[in-house]
C-alpha atoms as a PDB file:
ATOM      1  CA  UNK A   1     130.747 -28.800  19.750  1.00  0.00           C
ATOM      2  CA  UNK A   2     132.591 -25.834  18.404  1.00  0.00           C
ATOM      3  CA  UNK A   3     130.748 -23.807  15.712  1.00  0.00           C
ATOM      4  CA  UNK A   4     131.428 -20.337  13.525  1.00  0.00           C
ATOM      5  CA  UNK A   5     129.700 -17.645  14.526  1.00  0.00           C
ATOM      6  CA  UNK A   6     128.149 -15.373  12.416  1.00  0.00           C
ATOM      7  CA  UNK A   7     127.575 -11.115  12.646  1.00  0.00           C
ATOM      8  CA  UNK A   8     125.171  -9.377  10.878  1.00  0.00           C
ATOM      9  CA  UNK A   9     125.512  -5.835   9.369  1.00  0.00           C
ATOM     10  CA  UNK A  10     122.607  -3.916   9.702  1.00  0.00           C
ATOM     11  CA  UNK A  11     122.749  -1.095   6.710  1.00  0.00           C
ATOM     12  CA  UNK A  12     120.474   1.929   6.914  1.00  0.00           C
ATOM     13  CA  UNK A  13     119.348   4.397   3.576  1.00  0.00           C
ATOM     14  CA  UNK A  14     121.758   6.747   3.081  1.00  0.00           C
ATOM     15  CA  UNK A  15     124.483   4.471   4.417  1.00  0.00           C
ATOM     16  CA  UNK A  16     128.112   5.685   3.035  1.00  0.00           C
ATOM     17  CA  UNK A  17     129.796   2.587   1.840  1.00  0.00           C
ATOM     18  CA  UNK A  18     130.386  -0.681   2.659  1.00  0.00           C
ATOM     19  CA  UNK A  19     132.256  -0.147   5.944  1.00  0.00           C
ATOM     20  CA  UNK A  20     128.647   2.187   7.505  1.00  0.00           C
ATOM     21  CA  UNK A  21     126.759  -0.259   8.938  1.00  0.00           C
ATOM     22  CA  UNK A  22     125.591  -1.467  12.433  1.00  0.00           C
ATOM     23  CA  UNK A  23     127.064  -4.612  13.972  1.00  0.00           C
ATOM     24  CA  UNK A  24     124.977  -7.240  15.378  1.00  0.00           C
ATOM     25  CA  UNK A  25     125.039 -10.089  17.107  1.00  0.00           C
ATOM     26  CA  UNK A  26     124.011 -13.549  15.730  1.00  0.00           C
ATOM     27  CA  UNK A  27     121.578 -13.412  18.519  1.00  0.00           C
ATOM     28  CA  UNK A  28     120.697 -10.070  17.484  1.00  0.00           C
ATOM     29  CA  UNK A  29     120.692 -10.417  13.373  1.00  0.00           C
ATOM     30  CA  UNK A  30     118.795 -13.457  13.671  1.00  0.00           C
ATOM     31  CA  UNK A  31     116.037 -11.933  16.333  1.00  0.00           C
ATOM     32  CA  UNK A  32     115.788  -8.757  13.850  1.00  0.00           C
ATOM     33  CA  UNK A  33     115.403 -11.117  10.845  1.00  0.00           C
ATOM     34  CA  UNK A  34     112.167 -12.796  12.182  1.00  0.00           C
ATOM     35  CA  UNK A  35     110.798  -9.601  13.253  1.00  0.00           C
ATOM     36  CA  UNK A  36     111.509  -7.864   9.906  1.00  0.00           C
ATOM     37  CA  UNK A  37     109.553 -11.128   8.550  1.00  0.00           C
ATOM     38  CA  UNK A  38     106.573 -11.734  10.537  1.00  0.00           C
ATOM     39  CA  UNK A  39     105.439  -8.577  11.828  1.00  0.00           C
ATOM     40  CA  UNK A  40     104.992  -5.535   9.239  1.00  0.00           C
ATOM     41  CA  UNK A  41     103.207  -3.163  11.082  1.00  0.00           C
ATOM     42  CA  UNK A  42     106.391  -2.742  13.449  1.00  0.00           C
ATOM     43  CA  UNK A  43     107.968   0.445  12.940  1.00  0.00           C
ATOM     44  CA  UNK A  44     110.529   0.584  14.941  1.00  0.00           C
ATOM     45  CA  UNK A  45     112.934  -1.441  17.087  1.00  0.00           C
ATOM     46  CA  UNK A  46     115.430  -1.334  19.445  1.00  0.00           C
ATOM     47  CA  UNK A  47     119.296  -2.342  18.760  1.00  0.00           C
ATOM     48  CA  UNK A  48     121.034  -1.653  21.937  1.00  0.00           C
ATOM     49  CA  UNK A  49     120.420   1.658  23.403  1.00  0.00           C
ATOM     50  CA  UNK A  50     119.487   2.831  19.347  1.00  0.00           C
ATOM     51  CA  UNK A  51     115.867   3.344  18.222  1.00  0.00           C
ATOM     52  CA  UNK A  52     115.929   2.911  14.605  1.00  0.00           C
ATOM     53  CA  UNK A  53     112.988   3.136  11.993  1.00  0.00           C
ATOM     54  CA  UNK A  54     112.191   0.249  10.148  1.00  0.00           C
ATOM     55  CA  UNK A  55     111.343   1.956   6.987  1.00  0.00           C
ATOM     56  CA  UNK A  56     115.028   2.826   7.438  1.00  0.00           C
ATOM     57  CA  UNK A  57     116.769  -0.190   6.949  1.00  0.00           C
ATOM     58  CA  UNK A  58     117.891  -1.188   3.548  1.00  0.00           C
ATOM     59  CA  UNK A  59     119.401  -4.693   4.185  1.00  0.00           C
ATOM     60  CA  UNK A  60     120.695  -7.087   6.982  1.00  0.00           C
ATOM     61  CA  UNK A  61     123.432  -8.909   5.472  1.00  0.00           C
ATOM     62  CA  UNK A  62     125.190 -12.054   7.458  1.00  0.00           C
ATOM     63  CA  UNK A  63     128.978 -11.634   7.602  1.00  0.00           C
ATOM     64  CA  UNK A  64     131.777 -13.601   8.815  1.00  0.00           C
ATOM     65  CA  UNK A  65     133.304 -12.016  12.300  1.00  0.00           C
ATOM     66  CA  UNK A  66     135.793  -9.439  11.641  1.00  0.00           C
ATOM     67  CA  UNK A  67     138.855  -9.081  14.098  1.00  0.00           C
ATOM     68  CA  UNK A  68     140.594  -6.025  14.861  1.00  0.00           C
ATOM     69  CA  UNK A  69     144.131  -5.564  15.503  1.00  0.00           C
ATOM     70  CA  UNK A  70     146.327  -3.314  17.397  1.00  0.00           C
ATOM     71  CA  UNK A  71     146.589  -0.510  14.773  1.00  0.00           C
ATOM     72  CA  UNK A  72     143.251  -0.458  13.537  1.00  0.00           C
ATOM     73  CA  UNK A  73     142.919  -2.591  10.801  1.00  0.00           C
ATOM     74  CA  UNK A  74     140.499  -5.437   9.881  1.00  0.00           C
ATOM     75  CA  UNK A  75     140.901  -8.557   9.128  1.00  0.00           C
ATOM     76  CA  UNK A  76     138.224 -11.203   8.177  1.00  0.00           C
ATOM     77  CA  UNK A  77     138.801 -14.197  10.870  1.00  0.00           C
ATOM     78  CA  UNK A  78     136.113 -16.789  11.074  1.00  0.00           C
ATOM     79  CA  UNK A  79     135.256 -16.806  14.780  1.00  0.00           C
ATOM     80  CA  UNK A  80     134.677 -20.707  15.809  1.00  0.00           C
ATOM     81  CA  UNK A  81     133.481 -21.450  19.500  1.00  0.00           C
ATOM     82  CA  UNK A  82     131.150 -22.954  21.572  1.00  0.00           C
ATOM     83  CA  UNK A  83     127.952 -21.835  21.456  1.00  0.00           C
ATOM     84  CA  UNK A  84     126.602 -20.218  25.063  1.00  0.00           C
ATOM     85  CA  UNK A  85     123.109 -21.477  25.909  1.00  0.00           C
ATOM     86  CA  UNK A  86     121.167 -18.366  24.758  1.00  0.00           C
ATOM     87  CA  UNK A  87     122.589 -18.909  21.401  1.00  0.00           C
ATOM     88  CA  UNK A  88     121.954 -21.853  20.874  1.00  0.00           C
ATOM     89  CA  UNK A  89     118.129 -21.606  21.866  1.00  0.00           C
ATOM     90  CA  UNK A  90     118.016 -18.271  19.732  1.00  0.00           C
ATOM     91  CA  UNK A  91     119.818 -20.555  17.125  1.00  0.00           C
ATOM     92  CA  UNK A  92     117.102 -23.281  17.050  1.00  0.00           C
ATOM     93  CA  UNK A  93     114.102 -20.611  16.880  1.00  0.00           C
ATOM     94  CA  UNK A  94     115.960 -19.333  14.202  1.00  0.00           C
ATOM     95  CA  UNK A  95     116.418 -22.670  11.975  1.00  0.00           C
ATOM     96  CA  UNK A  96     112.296 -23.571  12.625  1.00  0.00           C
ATOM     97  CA  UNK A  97     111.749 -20.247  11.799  1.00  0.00           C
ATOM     98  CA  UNK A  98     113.506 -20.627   8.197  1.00  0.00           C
ATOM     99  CA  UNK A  99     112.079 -23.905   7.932  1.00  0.00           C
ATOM    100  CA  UNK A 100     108.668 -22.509   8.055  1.00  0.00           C
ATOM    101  CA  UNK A 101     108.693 -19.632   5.328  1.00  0.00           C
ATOM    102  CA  UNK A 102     110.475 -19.923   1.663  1.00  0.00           C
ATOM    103  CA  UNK A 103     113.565 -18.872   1.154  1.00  0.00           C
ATOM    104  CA  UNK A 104     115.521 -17.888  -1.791  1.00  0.00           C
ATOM    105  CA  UNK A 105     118.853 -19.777  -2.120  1.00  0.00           C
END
């Protein structure tokens, strides 16, 4: 079954506009998220090959999947696939996790 997948910008203090953030994955925004959650006495973590401090992160916002084209420019297409395995296990960790603390909607 074909579904959209999601990235997550990861913006830090300081952060110069709406186009300075970090991309994620929807593996990796959804992983952060339950860390951020659960454990506050982490201070910092590991995005890629980039050790960044927690205390430096203002907000991880989900976002649609941005394409890029040819000359640079962006433009907001929803990216709708199948879901690999890994996804979809990080995916359903992800929903119980939700499920299990109160959200704001």
């Amino acid at each position: 079954m074909k579904t959209q997948i999601y990235f997550y910008k990861l913006f830090l203090f300081g952060h110069k506009g709406e186009d300075d953030y970090i991309s994620l994955s929807q593996i990796q925004g959804q992983q952060l998220s339950m860390i951020l959650a659960t454990d506050p006495s982490r201070k910092f973590i590991m995005v890629d090959e980039n050790l960044i401090n927690t205390s430096a992160i203002e907000q991880l916002a989900k976002s649609e999947s941005m394409t890029y084209t040819t000359d640079g420019t962006q433009r907001k297409i929803p990216e709708v696939r199948e879901i690999t395995g890994e996804e979809e296990m990080a995916q359903e960790k992800f929903n119980a996790f939700k499920n299990k603390i109160k959200l704001l909607k």
